[in-house]
PDB file of N, CA and C in Angstrom:
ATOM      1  N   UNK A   1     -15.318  -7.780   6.490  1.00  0.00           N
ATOM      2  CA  UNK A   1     -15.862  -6.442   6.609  1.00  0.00           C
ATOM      3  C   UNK A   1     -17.352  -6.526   6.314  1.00  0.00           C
ATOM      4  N   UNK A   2     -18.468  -5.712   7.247  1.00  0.00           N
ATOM      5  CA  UNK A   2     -19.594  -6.289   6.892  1.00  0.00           C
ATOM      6  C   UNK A   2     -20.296  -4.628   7.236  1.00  0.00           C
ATOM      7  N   UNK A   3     -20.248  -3.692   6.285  1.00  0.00           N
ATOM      8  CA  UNK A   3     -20.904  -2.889   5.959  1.00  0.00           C
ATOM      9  C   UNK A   3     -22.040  -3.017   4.990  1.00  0.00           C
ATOM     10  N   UNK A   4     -23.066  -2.364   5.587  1.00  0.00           N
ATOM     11  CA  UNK A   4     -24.240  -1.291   5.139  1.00  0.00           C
ATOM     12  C   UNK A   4     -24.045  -1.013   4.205  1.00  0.00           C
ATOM     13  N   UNK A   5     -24.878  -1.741   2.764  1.00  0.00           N
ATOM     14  CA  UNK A   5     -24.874  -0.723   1.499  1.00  0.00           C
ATOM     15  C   UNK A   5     -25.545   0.015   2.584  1.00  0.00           C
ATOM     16  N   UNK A   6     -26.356   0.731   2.477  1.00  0.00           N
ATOM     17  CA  UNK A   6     -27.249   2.098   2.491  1.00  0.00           C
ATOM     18  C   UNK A   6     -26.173   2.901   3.418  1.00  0.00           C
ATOM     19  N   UNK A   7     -25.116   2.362   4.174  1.00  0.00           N
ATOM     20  CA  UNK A   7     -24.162   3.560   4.773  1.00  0.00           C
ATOM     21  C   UNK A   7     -23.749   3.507   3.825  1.00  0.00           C
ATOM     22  N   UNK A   8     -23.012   2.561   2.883  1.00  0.00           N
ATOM     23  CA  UNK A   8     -21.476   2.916   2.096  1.00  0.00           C
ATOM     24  C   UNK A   8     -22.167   4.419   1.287  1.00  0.00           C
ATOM     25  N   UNK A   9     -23.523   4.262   0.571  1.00  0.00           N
ATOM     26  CA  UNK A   9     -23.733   5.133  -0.560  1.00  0.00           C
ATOM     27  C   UNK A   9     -23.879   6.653   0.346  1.00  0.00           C
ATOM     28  N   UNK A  10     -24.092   6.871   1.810  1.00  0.00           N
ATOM     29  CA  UNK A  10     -24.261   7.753   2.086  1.00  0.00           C
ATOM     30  C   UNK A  10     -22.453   8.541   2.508  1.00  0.00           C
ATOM     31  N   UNK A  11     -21.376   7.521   2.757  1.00  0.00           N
ATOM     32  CA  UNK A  11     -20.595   8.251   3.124  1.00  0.00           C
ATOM     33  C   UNK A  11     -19.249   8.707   2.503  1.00  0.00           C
ATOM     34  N   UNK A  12     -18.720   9.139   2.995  1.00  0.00           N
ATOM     35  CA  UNK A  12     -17.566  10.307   2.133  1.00  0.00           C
ATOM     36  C   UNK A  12     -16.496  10.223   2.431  1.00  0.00           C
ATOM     37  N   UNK A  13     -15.397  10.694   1.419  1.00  0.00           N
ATOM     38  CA  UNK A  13     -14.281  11.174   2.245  1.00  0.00           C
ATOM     39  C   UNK A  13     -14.497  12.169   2.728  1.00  0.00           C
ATOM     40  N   UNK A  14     -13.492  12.150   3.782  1.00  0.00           N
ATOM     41  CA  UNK A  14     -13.337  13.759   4.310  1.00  0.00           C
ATOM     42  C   UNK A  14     -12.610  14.422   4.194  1.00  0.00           C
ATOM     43  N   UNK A  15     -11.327  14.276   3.302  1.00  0.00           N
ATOM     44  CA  UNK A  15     -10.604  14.840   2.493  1.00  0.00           C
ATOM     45  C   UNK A  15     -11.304  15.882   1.376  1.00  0.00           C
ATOM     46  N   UNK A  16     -12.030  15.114   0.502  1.00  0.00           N
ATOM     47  CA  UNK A  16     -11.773  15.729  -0.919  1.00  0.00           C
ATOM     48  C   UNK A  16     -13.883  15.467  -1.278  1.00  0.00           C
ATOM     49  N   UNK A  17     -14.579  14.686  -0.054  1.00  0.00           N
ATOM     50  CA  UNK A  17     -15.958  14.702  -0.396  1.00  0.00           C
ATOM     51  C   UNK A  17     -16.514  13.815  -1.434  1.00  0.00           C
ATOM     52  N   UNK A  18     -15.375  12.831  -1.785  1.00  0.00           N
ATOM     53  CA  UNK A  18     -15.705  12.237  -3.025  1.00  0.00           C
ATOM     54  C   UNK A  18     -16.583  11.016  -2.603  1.00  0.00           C
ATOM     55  N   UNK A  19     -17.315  10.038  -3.359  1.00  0.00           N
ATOM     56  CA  UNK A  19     -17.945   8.661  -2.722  1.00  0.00           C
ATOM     57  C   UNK A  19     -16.286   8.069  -2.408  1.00  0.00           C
ATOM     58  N   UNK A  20     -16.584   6.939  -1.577  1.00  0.00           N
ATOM     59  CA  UNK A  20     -15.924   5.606  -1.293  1.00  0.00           C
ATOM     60  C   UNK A  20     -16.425   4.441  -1.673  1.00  0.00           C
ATOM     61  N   UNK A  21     -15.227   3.662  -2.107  1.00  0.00           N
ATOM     62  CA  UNK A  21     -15.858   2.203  -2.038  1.00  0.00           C
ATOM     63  C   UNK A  21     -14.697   1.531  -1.459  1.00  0.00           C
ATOM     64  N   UNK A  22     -15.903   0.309  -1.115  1.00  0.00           N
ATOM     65  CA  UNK A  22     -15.044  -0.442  -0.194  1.00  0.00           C
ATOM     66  C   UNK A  22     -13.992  -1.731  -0.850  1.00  0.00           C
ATOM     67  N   UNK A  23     -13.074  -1.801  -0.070  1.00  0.00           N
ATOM     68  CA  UNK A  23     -11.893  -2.729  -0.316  1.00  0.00           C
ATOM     69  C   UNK A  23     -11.984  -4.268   0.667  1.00  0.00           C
ATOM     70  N   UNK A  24     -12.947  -5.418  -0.210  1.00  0.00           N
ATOM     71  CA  UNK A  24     -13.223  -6.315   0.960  1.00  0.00           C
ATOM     72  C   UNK A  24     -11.346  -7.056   1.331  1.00  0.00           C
ATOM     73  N   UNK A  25     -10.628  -7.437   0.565  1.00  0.00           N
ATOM     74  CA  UNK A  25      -8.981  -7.757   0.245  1.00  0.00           C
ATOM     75  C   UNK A  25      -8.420  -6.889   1.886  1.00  0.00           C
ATOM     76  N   UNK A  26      -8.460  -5.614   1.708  1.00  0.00           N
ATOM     77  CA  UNK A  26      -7.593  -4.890   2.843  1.00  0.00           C
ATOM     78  C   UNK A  26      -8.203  -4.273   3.864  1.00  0.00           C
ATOM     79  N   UNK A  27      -9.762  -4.087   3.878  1.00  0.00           N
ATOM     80  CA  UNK A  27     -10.419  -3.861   4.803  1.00  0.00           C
ATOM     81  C   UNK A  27     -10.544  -2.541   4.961  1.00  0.00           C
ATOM     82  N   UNK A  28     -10.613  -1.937   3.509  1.00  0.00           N
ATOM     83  CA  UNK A  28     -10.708  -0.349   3.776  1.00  0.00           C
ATOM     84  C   UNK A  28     -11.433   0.249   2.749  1.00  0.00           C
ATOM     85  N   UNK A  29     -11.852   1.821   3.378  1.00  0.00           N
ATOM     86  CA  UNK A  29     -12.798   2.021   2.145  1.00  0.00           C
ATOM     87  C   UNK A  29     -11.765   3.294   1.425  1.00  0.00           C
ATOM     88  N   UNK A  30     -11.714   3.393  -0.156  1.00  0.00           N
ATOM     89  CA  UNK A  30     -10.904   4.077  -0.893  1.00  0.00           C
ATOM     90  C   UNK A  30     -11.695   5.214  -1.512  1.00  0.00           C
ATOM     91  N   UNK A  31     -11.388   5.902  -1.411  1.00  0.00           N
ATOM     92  CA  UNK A  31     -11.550   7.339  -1.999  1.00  0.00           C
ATOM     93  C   UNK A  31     -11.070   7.134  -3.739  1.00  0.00           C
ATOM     94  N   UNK A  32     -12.668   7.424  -4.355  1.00  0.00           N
ATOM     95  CA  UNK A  32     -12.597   6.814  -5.914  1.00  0.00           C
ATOM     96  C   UNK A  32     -12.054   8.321  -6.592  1.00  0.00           C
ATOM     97  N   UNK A  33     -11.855   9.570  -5.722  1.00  0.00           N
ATOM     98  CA  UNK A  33     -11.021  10.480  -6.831  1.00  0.00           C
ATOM     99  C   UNK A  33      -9.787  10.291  -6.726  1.00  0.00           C
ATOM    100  N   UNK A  34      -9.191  10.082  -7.921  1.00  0.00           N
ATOM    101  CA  UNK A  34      -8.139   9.841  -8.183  1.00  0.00           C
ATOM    102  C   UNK A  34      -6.497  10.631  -7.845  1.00  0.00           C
ATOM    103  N   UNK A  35      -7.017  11.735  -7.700  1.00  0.00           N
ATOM    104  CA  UNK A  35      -5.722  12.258  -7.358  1.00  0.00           C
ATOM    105  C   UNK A  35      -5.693  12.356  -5.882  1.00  0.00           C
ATOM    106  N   UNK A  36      -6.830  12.375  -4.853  1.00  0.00           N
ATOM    107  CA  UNK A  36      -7.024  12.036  -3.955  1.00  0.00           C
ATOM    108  C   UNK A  36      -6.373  10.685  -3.595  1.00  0.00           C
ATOM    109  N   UNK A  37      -7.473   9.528  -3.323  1.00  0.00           N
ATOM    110  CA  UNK A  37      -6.879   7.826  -2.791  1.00  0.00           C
ATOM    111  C   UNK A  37      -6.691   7.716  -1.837  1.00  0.00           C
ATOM    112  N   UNK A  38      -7.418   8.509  -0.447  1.00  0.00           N
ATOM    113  CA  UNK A  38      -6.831   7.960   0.575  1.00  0.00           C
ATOM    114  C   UNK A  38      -7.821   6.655   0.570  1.00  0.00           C
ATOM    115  N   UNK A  39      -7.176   5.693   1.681  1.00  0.00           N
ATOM    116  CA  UNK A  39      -7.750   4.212   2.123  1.00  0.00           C
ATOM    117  C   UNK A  39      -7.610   4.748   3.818  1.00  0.00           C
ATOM    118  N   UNK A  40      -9.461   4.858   3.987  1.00  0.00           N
ATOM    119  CA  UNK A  40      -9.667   4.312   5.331  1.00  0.00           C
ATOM    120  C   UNK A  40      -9.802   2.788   5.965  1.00  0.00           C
ATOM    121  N   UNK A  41      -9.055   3.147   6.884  1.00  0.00           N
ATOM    122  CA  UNK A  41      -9.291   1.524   7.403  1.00  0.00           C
ATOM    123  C   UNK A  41     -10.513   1.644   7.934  1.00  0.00           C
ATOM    124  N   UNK A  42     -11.089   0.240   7.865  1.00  0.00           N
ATOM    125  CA  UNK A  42     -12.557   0.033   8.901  1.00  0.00           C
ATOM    126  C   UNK A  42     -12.088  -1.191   9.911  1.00  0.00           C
ATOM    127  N   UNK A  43     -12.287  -0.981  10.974  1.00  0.00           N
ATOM    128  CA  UNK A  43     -11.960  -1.510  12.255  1.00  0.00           C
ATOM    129  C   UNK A  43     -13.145  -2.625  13.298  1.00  0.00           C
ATOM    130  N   UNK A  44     -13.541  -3.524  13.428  1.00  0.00           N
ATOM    131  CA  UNK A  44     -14.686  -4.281  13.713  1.00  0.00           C
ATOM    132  C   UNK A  44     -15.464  -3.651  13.343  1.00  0.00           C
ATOM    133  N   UNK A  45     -15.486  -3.411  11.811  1.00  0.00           N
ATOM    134  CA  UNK A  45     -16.650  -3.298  11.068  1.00  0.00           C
ATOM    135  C   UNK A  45     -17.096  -1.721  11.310  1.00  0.00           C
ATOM    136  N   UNK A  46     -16.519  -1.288  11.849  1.00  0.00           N
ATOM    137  CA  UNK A  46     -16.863   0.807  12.164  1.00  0.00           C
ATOM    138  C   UNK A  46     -15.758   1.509  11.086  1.00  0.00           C
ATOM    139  N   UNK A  47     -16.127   1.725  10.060  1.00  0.00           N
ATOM    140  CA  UNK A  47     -15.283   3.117   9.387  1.00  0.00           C
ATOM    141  C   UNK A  47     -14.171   3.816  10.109  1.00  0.00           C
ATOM    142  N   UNK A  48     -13.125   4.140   9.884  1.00  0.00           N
ATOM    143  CA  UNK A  48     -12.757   5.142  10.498  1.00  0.00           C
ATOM    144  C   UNK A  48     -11.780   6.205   9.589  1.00  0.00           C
ATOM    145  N   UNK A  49     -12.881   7.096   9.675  1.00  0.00           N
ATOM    146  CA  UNK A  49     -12.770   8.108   8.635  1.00  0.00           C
ATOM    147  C   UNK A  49     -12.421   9.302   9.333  1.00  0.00           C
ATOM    148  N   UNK A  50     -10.623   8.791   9.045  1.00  0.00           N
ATOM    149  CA  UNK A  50      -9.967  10.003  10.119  1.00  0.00           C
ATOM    150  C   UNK A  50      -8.737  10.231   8.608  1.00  0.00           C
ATOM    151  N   UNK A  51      -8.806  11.712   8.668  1.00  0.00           N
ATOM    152  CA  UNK A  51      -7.516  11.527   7.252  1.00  0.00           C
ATOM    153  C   UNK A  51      -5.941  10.842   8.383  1.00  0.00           C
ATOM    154  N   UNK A  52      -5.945  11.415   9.367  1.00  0.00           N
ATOM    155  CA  UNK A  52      -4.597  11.626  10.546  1.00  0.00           C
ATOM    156  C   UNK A  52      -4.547   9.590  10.157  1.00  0.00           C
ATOM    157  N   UNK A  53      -5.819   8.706  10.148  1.00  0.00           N
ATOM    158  CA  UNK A  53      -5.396   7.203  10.325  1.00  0.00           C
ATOM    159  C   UNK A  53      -5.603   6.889   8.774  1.00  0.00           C
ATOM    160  N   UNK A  54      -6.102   7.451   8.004  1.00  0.00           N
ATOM    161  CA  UNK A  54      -5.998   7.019   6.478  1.00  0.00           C
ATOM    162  C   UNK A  54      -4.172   6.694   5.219  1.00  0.00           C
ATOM    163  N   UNK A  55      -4.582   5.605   4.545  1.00  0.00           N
ATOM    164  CA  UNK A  55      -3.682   5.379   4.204  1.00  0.00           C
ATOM    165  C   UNK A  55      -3.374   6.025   2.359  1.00  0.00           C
ATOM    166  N   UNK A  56      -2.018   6.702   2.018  1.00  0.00           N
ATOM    167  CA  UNK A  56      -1.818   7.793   1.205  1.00  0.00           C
ATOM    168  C   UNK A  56      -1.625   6.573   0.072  1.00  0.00           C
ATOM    169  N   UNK A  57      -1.915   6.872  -1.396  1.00  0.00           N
ATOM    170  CA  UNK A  57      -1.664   6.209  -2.213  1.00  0.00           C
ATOM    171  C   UNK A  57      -0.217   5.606  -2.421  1.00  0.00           C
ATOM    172  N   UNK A  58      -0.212   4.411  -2.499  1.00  0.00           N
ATOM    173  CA  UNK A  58       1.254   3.407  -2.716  1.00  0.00           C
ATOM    174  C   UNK A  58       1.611   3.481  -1.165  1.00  0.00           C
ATOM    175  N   UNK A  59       1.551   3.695  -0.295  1.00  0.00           N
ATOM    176  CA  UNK A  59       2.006   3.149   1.098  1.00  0.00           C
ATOM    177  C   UNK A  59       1.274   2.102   1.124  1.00  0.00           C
ATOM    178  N   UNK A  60       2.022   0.909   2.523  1.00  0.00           N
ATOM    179  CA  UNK A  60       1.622  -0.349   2.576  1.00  0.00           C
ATOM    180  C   UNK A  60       0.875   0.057   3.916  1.00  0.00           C
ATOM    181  N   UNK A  61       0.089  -1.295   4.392  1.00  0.00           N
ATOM    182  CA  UNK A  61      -0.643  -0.794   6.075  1.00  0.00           C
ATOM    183  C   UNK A  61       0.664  -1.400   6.435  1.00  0.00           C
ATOM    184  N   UNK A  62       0.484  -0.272   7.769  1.00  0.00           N
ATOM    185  CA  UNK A  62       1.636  -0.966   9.057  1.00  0.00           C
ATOM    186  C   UNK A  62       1.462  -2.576   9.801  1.00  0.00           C
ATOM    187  N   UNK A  63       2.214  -3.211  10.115  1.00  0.00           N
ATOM    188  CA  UNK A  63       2.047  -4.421  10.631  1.00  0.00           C
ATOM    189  C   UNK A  63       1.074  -4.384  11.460  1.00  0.00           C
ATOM    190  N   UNK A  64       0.846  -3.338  12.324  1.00  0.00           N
ATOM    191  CA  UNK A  64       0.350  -3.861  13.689  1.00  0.00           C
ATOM    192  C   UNK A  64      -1.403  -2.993  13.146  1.00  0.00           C
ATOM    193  N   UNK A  65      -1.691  -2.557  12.267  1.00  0.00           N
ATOM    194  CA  UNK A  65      -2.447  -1.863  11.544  1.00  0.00           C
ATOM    195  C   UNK A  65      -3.662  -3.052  10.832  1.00  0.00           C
ATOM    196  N   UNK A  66      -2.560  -3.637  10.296  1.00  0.00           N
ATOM    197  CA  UNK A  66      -3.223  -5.140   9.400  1.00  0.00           C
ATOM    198  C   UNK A  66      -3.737  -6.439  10.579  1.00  0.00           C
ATOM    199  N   UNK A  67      -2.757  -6.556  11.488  1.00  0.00           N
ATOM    200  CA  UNK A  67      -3.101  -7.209  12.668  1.00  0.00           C
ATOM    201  C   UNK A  67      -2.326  -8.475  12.419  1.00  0.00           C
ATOM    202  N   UNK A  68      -0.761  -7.940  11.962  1.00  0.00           N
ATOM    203  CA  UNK A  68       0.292  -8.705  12.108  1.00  0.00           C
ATOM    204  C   UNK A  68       1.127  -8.056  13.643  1.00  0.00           C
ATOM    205  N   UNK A  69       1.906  -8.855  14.368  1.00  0.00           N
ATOM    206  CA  UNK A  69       2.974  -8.676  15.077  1.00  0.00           C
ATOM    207  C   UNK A  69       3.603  -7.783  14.350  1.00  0.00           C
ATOM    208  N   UNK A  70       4.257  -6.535  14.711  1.00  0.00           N
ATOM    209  CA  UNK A  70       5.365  -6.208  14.018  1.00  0.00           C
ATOM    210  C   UNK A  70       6.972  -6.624  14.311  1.00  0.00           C
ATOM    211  N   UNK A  71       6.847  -7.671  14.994  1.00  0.00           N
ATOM    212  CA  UNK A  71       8.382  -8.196  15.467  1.00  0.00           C
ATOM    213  C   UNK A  71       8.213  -9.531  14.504  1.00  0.00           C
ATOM    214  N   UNK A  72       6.835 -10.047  13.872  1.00  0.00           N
ATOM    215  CA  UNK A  72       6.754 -11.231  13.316  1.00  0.00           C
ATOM    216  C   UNK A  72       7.744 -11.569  12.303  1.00  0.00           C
ATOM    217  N   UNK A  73       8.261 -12.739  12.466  1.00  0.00           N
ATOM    218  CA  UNK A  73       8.779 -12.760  11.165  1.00  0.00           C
ATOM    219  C   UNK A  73       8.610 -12.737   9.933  1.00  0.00           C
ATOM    220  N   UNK A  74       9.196 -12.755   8.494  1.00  0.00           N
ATOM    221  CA  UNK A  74       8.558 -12.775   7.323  1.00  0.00           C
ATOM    222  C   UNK A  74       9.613 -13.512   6.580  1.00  0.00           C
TER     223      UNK A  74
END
């Protein structure tokens, strides 16, 4: 993931308005209020700060989300 300090400090959730920081491990940026938490994914390196694609606290990413097969085995 290869974000812009000077974007990260400018951008937001769009949920709840809080800062984000980023998650280099899962490739997403997290919403630091707490009762909030969504995790946007960032996608070749573009944010995507959609609540409809954001991920809710304690859910896992979907296989095909992470950029596993979802028929893969495990």
């Amino acid at each position: 993931m290869n974000l812009d300090s000077s974007l990260l400090e400018i951008l937001a959730c769009p949920q709840c308005k809080s800062p984000l920081r980023a998650d280099e491990r899962t490739e997403e940026l997290i919403c630091t209020r707490e009762p909030c938490g969504l995790a946007y994914p960032v996608r070749d390196d573009i944010p995507v700060l959609l609540v409809d694609e954001a991920r809710r606290p304690g859910e896992t990413r979907h296989a095909e989300s992470a950029g596993e097969s979802p028929t893969a085995e495990r």
